[in-house]
N, C-alpha and C. Protein backbone atom coordinates (compact mmCIF):
# COMPACT_ATOMS: atom_id res chain seq x y z
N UNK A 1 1.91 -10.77 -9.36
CA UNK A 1 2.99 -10.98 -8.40
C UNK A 1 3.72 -12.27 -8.76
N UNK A 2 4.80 -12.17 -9.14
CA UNK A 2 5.94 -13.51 -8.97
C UNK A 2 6.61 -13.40 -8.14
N UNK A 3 7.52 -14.49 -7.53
CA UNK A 3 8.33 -15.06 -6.93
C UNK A 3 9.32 -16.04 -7.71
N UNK A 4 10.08 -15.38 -7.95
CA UNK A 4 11.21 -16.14 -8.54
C UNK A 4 13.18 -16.27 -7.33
N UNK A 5 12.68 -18.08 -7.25
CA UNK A 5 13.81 -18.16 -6.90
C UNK A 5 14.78 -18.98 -7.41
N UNK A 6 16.24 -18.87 -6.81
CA UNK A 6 17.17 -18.68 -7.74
C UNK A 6 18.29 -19.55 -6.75
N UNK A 7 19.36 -20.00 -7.80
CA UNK A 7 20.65 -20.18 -6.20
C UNK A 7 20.68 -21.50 -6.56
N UNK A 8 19.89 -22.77 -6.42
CA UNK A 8 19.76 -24.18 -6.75
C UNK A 8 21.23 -24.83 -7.56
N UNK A 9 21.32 -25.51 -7.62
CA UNK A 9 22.30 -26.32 -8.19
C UNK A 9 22.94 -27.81 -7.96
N UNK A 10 24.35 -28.35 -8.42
CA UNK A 10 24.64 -29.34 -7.60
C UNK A 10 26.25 -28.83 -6.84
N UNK A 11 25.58 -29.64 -5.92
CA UNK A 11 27.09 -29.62 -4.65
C UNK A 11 27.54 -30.86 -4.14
N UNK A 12 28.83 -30.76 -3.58
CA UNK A 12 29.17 -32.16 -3.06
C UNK A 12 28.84 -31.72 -1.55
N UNK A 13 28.91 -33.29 -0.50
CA UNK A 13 28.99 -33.60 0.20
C UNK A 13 29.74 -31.90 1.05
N UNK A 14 29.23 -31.27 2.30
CA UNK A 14 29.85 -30.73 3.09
C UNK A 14 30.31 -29.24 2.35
N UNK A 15 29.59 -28.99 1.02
CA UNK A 15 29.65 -27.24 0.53
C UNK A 15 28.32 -26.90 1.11
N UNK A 16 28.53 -25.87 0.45
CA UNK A 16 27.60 -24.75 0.44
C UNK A 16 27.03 -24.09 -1.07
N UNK A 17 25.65 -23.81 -0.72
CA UNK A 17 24.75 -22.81 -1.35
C UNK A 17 24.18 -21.44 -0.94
N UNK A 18 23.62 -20.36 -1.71
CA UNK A 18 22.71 -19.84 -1.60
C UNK A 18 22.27 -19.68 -2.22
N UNK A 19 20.19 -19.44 -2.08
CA UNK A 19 19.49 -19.54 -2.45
C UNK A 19 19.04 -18.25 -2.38
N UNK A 20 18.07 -17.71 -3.38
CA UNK A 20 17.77 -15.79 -3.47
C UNK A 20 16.09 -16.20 -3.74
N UNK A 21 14.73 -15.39 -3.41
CA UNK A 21 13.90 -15.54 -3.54
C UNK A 21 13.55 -14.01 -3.58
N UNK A 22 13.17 -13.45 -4.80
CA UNK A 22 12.57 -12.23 -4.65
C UNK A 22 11.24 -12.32 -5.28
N UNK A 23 9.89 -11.19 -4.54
CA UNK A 23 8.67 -11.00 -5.00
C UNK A 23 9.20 -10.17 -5.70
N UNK A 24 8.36 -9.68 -7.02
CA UNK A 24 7.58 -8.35 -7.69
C UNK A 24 6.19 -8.61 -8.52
N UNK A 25 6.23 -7.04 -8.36
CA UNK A 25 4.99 -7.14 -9.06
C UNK A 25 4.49 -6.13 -8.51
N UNK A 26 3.11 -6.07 -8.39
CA UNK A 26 1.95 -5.44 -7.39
C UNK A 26 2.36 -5.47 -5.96
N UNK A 27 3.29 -4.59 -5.01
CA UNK A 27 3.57 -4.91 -3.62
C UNK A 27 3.70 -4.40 -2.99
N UNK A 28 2.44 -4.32 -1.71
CA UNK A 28 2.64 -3.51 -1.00
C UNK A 28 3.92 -3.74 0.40
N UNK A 29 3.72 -4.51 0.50
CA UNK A 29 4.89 -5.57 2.07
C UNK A 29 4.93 -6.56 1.56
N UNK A 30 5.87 -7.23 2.15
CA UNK A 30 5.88 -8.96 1.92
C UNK A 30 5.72 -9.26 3.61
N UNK A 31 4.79 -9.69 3.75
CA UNK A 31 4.47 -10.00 5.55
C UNK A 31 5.41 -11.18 6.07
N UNK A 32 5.34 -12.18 5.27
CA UNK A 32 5.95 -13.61 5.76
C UNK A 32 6.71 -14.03 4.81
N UNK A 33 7.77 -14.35 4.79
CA UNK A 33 8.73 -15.06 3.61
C UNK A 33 9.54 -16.21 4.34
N UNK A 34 9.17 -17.11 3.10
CA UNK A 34 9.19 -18.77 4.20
C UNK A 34 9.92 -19.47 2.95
N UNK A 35 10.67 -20.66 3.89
CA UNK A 35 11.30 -21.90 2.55
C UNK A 35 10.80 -22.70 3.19
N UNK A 36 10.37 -23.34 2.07
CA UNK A 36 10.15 -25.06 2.31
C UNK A 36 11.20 -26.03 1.39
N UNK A 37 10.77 -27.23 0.85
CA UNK A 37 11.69 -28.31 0.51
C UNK A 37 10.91 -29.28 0.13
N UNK A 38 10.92 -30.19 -0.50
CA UNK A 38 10.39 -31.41 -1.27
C UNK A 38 11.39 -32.34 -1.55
N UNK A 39 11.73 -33.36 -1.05
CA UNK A 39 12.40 -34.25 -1.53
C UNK A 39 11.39 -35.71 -2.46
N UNK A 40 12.20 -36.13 -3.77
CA UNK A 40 10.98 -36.95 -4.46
C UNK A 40 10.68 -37.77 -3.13
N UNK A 41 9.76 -37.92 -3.43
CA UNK A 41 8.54 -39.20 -2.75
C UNK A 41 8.73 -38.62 -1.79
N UNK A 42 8.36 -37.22 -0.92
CA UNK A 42 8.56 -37.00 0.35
C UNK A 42 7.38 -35.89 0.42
N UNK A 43 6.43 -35.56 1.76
CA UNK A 43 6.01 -34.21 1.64
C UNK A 43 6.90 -33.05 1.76
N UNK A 44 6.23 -32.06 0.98
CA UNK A 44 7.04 -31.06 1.18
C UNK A 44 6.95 -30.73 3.01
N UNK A 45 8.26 -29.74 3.39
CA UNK A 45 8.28 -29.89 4.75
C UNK A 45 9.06 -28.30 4.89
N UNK A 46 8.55 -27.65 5.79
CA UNK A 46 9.18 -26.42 6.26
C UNK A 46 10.91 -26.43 6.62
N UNK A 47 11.26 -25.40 6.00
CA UNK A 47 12.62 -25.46 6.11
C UNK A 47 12.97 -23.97 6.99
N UNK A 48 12.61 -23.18 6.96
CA UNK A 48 12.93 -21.68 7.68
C UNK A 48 11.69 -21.03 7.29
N UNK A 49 11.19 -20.24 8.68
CA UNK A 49 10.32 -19.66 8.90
C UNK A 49 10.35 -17.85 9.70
N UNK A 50 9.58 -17.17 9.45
CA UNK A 50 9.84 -16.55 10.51
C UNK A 50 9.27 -16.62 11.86
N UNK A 51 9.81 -16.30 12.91
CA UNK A 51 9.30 -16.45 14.27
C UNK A 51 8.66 -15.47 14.60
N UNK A 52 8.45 -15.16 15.94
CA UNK A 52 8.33 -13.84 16.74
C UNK A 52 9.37 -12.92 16.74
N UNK A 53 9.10 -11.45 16.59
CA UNK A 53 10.56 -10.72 16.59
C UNK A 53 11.19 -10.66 15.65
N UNK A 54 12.48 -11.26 15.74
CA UNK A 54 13.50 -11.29 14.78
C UNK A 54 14.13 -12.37 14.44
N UNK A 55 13.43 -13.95 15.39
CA UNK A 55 14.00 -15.21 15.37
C UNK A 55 12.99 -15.53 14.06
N UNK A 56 13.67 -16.90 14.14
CA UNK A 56 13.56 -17.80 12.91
C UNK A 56 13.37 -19.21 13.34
N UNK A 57 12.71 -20.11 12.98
CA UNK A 57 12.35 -21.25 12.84
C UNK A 57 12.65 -22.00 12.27
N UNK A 58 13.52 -23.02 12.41
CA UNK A 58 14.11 -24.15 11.71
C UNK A 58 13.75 -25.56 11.73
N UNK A 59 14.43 -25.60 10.80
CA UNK A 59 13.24 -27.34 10.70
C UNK A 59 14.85 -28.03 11.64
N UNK A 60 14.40 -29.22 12.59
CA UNK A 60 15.16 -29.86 12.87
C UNK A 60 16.81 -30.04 12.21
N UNK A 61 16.24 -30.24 11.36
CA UNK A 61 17.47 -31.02 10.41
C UNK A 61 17.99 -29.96 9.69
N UNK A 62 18.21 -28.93 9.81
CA UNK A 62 19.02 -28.09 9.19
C UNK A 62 19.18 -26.90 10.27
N UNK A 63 19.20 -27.46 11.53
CA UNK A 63 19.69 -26.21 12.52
C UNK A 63 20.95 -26.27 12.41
N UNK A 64 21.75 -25.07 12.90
CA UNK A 64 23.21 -24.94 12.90
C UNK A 64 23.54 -24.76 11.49
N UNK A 65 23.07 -24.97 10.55
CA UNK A 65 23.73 -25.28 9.12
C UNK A 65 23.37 -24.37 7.98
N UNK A 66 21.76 -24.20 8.45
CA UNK A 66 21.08 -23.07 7.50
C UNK A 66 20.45 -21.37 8.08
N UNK A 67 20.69 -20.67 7.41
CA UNK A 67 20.23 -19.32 8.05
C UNK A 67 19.63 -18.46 6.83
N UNK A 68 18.65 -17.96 7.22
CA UNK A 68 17.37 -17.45 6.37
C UNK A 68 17.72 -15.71 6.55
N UNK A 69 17.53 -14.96 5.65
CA UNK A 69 18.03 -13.92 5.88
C UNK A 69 16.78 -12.64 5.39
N UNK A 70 16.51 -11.41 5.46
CA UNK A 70 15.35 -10.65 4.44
C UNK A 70 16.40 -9.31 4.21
N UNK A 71 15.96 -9.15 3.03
CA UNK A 71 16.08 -7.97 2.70
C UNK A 71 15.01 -7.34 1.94
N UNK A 72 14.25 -6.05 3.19
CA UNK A 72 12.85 -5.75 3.08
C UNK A 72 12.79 -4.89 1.64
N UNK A 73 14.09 -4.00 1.56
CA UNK A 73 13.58 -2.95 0.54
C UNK A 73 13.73 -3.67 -0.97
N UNK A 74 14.26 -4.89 -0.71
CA UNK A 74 14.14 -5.87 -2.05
C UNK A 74 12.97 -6.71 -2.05
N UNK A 75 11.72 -7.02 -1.02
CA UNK A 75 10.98 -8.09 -1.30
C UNK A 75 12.26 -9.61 -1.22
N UNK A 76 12.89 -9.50 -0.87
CA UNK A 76 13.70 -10.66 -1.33
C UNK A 76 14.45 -11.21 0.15
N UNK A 77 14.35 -12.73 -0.15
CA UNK A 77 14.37 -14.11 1.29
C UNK A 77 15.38 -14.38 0.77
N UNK A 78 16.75 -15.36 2.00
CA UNK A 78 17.72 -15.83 1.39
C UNK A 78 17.79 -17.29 2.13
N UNK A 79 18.76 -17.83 2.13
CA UNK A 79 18.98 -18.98 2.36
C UNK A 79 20.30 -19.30 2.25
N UNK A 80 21.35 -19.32 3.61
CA UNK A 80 22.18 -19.74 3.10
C UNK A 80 22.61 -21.26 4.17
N UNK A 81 23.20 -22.04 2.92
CA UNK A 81 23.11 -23.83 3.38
C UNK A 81 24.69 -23.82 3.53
N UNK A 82 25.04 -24.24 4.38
CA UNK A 82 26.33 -24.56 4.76
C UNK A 82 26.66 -26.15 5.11
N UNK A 83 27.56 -27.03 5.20
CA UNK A 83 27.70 -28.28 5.45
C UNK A 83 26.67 -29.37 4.69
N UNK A 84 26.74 -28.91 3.92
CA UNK A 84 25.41 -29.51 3.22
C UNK A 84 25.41 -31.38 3.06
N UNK A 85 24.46 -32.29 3.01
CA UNK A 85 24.30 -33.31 2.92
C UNK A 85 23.41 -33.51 1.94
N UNK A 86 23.62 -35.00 1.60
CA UNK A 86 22.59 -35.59 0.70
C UNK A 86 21.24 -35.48 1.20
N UNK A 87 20.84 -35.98 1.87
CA UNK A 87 19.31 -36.01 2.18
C UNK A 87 19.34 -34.38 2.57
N UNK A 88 19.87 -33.48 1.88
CA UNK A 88 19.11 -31.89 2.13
C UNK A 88 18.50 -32.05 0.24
N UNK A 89 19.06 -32.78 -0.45
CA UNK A 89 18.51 -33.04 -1.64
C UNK A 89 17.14 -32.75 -1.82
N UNK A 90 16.55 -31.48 -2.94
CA UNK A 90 15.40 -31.16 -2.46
C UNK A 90 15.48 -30.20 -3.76
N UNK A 91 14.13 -30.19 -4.21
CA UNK A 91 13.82 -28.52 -4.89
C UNK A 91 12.83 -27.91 -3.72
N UNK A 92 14.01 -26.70 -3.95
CA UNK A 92 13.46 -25.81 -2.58
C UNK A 92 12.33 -25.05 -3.17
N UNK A 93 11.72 -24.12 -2.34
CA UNK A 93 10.88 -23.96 -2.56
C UNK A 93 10.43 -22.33 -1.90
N UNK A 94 10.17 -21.15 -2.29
CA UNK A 94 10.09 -19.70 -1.51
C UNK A 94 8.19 -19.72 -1.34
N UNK A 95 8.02 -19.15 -0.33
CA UNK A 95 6.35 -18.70 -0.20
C UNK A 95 6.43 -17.26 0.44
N UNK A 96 5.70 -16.63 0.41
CA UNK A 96 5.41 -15.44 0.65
C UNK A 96 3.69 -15.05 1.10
N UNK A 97 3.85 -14.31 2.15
CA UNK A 97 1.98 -13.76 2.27
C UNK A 97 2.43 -12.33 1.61
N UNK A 98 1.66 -12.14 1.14
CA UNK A 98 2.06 -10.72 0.33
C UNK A 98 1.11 -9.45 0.40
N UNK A 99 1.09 -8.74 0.81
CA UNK A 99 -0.15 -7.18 0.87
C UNK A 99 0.48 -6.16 -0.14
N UNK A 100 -1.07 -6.67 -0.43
CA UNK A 100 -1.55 -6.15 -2.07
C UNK A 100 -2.20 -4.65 -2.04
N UNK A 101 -1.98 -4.48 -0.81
CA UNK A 101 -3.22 -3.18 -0.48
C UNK A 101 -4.58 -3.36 0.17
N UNK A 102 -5.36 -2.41 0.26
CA UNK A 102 -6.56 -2.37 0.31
C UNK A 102 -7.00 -3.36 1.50
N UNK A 103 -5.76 -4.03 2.57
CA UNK A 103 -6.68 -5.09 3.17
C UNK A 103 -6.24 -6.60 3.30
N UNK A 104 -5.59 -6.78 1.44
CA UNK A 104 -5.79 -8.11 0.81
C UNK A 104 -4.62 -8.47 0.98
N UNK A 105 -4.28 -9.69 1.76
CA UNK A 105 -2.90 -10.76 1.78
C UNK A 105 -3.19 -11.88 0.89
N UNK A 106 -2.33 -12.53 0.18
CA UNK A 106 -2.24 -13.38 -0.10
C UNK A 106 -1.26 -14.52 -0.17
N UNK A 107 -1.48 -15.66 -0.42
CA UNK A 107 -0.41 -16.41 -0.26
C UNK A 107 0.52 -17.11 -1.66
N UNK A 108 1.65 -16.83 -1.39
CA UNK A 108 2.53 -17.35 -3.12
C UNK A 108 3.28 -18.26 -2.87
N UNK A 109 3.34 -19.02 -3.94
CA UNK A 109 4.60 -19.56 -4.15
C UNK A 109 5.36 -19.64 -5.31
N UNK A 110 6.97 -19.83 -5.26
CA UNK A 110 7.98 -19.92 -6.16
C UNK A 110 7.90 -20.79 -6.95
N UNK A 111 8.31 -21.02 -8.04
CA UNK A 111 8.49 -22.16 -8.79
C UNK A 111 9.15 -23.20 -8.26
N UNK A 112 10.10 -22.65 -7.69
CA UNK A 112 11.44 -24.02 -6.83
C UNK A 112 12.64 -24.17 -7.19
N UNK A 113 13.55 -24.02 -6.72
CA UNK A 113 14.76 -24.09 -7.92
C UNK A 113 15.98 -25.94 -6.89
N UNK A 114 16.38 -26.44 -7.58
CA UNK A 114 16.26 -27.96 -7.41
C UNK A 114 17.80 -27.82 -6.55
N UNK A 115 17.98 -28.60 -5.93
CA UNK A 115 19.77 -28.63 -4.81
C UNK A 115 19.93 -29.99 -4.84
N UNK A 116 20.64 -30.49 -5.58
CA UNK A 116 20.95 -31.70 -5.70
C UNK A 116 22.58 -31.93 -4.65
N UNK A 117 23.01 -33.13 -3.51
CA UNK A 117 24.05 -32.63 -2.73
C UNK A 117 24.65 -33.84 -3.10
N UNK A 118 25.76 -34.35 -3.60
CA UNK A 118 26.52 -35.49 -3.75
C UNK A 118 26.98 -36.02 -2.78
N UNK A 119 27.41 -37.19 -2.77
CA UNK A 119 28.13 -38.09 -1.50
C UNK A 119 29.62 -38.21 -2.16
């Protein structure tokens, strides 16, 4: 199973990105598909989650601005960043719980693909 995500780049001050995260491989569902974020010298920190239902979970600092999207029959999470700022500066980051069959979830992660935001 990989996770390759995609979308990263540089932006100025107040654009926009999107970010694409698709599983393959071995798959039965993708149960949970989540972003996180890393800024250097920072822990990594939840960026969009899923909720209960059909809501979503946002990290403080990117409410109003970011919206997480699925598309099930692709395995594939989105991300799209609007108004963007410097301190969103970050290689993002896709995770996934993934059912493999038989029972077995597991947990993945993406390589990261880097969002550098200019002033």
């Amino acid at each position: 199973v990989q996770l390759q995500a995609s979308g990263g780049g540089l932006v100025q001050l107040g654009g926009s990105l999107r970010l694409s995260c698709a599983a393959s491989g071995s798959i039965v569902s993708t149960n949970v598909m989540a972003w996180f974020r890393q800024a250097p010298g920072k822990q990594r920190e939840l960026v969009a989650a899923p909720a209960t239902g059909t809501s979503t979970n946002y990290a403080d600092s990117v409410k109003g601005r970011f919206t997480s999207s699925r598309d099930n029959a692709k395995n594939t999470v989105y991300l799209e960043m609007n108004s963007l700022k410097p301190e969103d500066t970050a290689v993002y980051y896709c995770n996934a719980k993934i059912n493999r069959g038989h029972g077995l979830v597991y947990n993945y992660w993406g390589r990261g693909t880097q969002v550098t935001v200019s002033s």
